[in-house]
Protein backbone atom coordinates (compact mmCIF):
# COMPACT_ATOMS: atom_id res chain seq x y z
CA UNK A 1 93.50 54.99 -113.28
CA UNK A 2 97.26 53.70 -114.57
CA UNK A 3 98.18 52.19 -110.42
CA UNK A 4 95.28 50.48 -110.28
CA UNK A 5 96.36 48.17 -113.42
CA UNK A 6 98.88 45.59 -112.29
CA UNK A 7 102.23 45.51 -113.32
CA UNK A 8 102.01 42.38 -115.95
CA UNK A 9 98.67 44.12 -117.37
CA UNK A 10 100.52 47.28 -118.07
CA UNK A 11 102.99 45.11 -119.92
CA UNK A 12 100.25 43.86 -121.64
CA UNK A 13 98.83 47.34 -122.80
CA UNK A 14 102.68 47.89 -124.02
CA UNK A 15 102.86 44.78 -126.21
CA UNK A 16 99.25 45.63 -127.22
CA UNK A 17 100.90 49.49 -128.73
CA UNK A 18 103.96 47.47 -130.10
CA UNK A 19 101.54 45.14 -131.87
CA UNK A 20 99.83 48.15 -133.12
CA UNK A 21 102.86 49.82 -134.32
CA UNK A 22 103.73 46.31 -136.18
CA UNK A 23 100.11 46.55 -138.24
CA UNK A 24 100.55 50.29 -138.90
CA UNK A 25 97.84 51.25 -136.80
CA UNK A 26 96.97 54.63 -136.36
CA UNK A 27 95.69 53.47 -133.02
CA UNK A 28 95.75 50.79 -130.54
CA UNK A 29 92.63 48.52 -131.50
CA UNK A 30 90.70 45.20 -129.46
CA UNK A 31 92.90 42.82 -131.14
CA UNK A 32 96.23 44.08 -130.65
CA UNK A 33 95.29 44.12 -127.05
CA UNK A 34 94.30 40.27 -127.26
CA UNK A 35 97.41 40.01 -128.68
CA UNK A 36 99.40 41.64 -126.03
CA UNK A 37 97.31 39.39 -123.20
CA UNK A 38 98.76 36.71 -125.01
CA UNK A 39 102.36 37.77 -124.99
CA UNK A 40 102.76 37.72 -121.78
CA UNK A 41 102.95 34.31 -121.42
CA UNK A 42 102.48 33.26 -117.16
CA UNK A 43 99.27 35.54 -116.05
CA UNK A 44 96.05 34.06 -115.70
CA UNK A 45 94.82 36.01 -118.59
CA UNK A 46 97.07 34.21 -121.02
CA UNK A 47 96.58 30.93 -119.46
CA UNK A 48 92.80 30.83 -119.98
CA UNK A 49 93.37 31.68 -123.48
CA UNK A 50 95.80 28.85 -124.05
CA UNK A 51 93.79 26.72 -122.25
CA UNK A 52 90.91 27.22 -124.58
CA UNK A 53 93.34 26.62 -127.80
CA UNK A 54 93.76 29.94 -128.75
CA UNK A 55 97.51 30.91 -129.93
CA UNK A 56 98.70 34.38 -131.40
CA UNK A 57 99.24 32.52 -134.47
CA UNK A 58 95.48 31.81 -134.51
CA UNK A 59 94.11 35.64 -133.58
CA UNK A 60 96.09 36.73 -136.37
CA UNK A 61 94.85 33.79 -138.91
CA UNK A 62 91.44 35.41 -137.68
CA UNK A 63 92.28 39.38 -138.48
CA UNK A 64 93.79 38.42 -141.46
CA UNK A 65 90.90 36.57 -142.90
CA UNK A 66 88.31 39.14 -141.49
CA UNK A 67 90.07 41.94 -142.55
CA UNK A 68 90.41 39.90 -146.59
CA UNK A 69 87.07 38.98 -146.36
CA UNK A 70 86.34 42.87 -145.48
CA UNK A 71 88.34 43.50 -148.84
CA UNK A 72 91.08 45.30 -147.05
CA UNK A 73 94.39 43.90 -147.30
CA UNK A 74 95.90 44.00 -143.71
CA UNK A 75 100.10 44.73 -144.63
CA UNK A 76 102.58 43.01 -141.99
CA UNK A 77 105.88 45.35 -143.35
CA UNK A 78 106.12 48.50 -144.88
CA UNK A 79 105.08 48.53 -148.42
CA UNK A 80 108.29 49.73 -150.28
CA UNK A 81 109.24 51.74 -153.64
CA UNK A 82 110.12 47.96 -155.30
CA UNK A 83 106.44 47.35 -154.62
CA UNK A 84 105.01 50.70 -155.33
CA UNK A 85 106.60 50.37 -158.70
CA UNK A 86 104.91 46.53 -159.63
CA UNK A 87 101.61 47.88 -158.92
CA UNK A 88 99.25 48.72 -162.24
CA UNK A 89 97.30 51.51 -159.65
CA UNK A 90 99.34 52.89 -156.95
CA UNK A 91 96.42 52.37 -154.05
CA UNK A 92 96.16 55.98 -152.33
CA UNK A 93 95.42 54.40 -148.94
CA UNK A 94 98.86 53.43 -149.71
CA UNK A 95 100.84 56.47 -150.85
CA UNK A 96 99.40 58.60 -147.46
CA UNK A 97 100.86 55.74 -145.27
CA UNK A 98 104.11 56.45 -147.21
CA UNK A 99 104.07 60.00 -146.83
CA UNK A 100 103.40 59.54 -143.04
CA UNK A 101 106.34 57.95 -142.51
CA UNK A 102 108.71 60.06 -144.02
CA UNK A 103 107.18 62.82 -142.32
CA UNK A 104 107.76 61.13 -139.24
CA UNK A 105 111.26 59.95 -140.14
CA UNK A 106 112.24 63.87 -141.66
CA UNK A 107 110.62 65.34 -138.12
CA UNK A 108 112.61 62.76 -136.03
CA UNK A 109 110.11 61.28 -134.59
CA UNK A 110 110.42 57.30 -134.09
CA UNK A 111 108.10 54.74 -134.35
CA UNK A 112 107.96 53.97 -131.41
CA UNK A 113 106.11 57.10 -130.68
CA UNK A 114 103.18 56.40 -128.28
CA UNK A 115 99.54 55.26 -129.91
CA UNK A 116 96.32 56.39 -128.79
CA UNK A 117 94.19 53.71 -127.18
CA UNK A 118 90.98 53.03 -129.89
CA UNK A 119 87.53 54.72 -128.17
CA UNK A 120 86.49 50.42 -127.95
CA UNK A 121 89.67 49.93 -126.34
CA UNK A 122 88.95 52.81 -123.52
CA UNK A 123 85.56 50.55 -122.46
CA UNK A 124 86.96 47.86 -122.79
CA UNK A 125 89.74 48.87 -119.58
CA UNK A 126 86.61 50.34 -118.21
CA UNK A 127 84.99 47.12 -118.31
CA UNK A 128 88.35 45.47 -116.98
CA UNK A 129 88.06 47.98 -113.87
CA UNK A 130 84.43 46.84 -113.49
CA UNK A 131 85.27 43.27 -113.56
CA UNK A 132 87.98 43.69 -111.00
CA UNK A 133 86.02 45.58 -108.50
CA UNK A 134 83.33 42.60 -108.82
CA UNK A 135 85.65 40.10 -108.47
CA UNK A 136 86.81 42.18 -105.39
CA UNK A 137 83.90 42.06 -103.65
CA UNK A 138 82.87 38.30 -104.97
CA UNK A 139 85.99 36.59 -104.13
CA UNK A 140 88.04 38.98 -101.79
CA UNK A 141 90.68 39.61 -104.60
CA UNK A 142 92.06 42.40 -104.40
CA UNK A 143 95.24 42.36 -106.57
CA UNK A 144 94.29 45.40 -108.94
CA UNK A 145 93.53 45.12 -112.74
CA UNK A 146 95.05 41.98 -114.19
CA UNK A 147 94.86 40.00 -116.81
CA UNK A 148 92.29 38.46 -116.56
CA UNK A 149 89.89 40.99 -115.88
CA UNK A 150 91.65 42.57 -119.57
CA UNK A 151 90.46 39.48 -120.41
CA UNK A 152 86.95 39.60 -119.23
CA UNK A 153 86.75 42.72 -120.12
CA UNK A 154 87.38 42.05 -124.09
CA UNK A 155 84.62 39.43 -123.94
CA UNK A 156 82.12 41.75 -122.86
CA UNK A 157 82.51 44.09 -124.62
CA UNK A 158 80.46 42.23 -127.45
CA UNK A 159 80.99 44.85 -130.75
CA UNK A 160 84.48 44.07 -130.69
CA UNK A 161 86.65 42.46 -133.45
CA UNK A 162 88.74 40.52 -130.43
CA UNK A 163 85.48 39.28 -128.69
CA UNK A 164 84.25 38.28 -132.27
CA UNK A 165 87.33 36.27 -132.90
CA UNK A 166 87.63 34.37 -129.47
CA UNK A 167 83.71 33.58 -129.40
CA UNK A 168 84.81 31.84 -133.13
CA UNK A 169 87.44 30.14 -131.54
CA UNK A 170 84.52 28.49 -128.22
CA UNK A 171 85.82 31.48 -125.47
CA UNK A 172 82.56 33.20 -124.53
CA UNK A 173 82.61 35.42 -121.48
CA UNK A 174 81.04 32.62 -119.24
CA UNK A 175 83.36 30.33 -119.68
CA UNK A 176 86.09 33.14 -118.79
CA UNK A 177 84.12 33.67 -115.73
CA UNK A 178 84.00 30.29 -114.72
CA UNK A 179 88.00 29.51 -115.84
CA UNK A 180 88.99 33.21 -114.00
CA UNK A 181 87.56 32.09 -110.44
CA UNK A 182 88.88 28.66 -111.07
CA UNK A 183 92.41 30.35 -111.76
CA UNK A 184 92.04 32.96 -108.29
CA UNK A 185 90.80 30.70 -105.91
């Protein structure tokens, strides 16, 4: 299914594990791949987002708060002994992501090893496939799995975090629709 992606959304799918690595993910989740269709800065994908307002620096305002308003306290770094040591309670959630690493670090193993792709994240390329083989037969493109059908493919898949967030921010799958073909033709 890989060569039927295009080479900029495979790029995409990397910056979405790298974001995922960043956030200590045990997986690679909607957002981080929103976040990787943003990184790469030229494709269509990225260009209807930032035509619609929405930034990295926004999707992240909008985990963060989610994930505080969730009562789960989303860590950007590695939580260190210095900080392990000013806590009253040392959070166990906390002391098994510690013990990961240095089991990871002990068996060699880098961080950069390579994430699983979330179960949501799996339909939502499926979804991506399905919107490129409409668009195919719609508008006679035929350049593979871009962007913007990542894109399209986020917004419909409607339980996810990442279609949650851009809907907040006025991107409903519609108006992707409408901004895609715009973008193509």
């Amino acid at each position: 299914m890989w060569q039927r992606f295009t080479e900029v959304s495979r790029h995409a799918i990397v910056k979405a594990e790298q974001e995922a690595i960043k956030a200590q993910s045990t997986q690679v989740e909607t957002e981080h791949l929103l976040l990787g269709l943003l990184d790469e800065a030229d494709t269509t994908g990225a260009l209807i987002l930032r035509d619609y307002g929405v930034t990295a620096e926004k999707i992240r305002s909008e985990f963060m708060a989610d994930s505080m308003s969730a009562g789960q306290e989303q860590k950007l770094s590695s939580p260190g002994i210095e900080e392990l040591e000013t806590r009253a309670q040392v959070d166990p959630a906390l002391i098994r992501q510690l013990e990961s690493q240095l089991l990871r670090k002990l068996r060699g193993q880098s961080e950069k090893t390579q994430l699983q792709l979330s179960p949501q994240v799996k339909r939502v390329l499926q979804l991506a496939a399905d919107e490129a083989h409409q668009a195919q037969q719609k508008i006679k493109h035929s350049d593979g799995i871009g962007t913007e059908h990542l894109l399209l493919g986020l917004l419909r898949d409607e339980s996810s975090s990442a279609t949650e967030t851009l809907n907040k921010l006025g991107l409903n799958l519609e108006q992707a629709r409408i901004a895609v073909i715009k973008y193509l033709q």
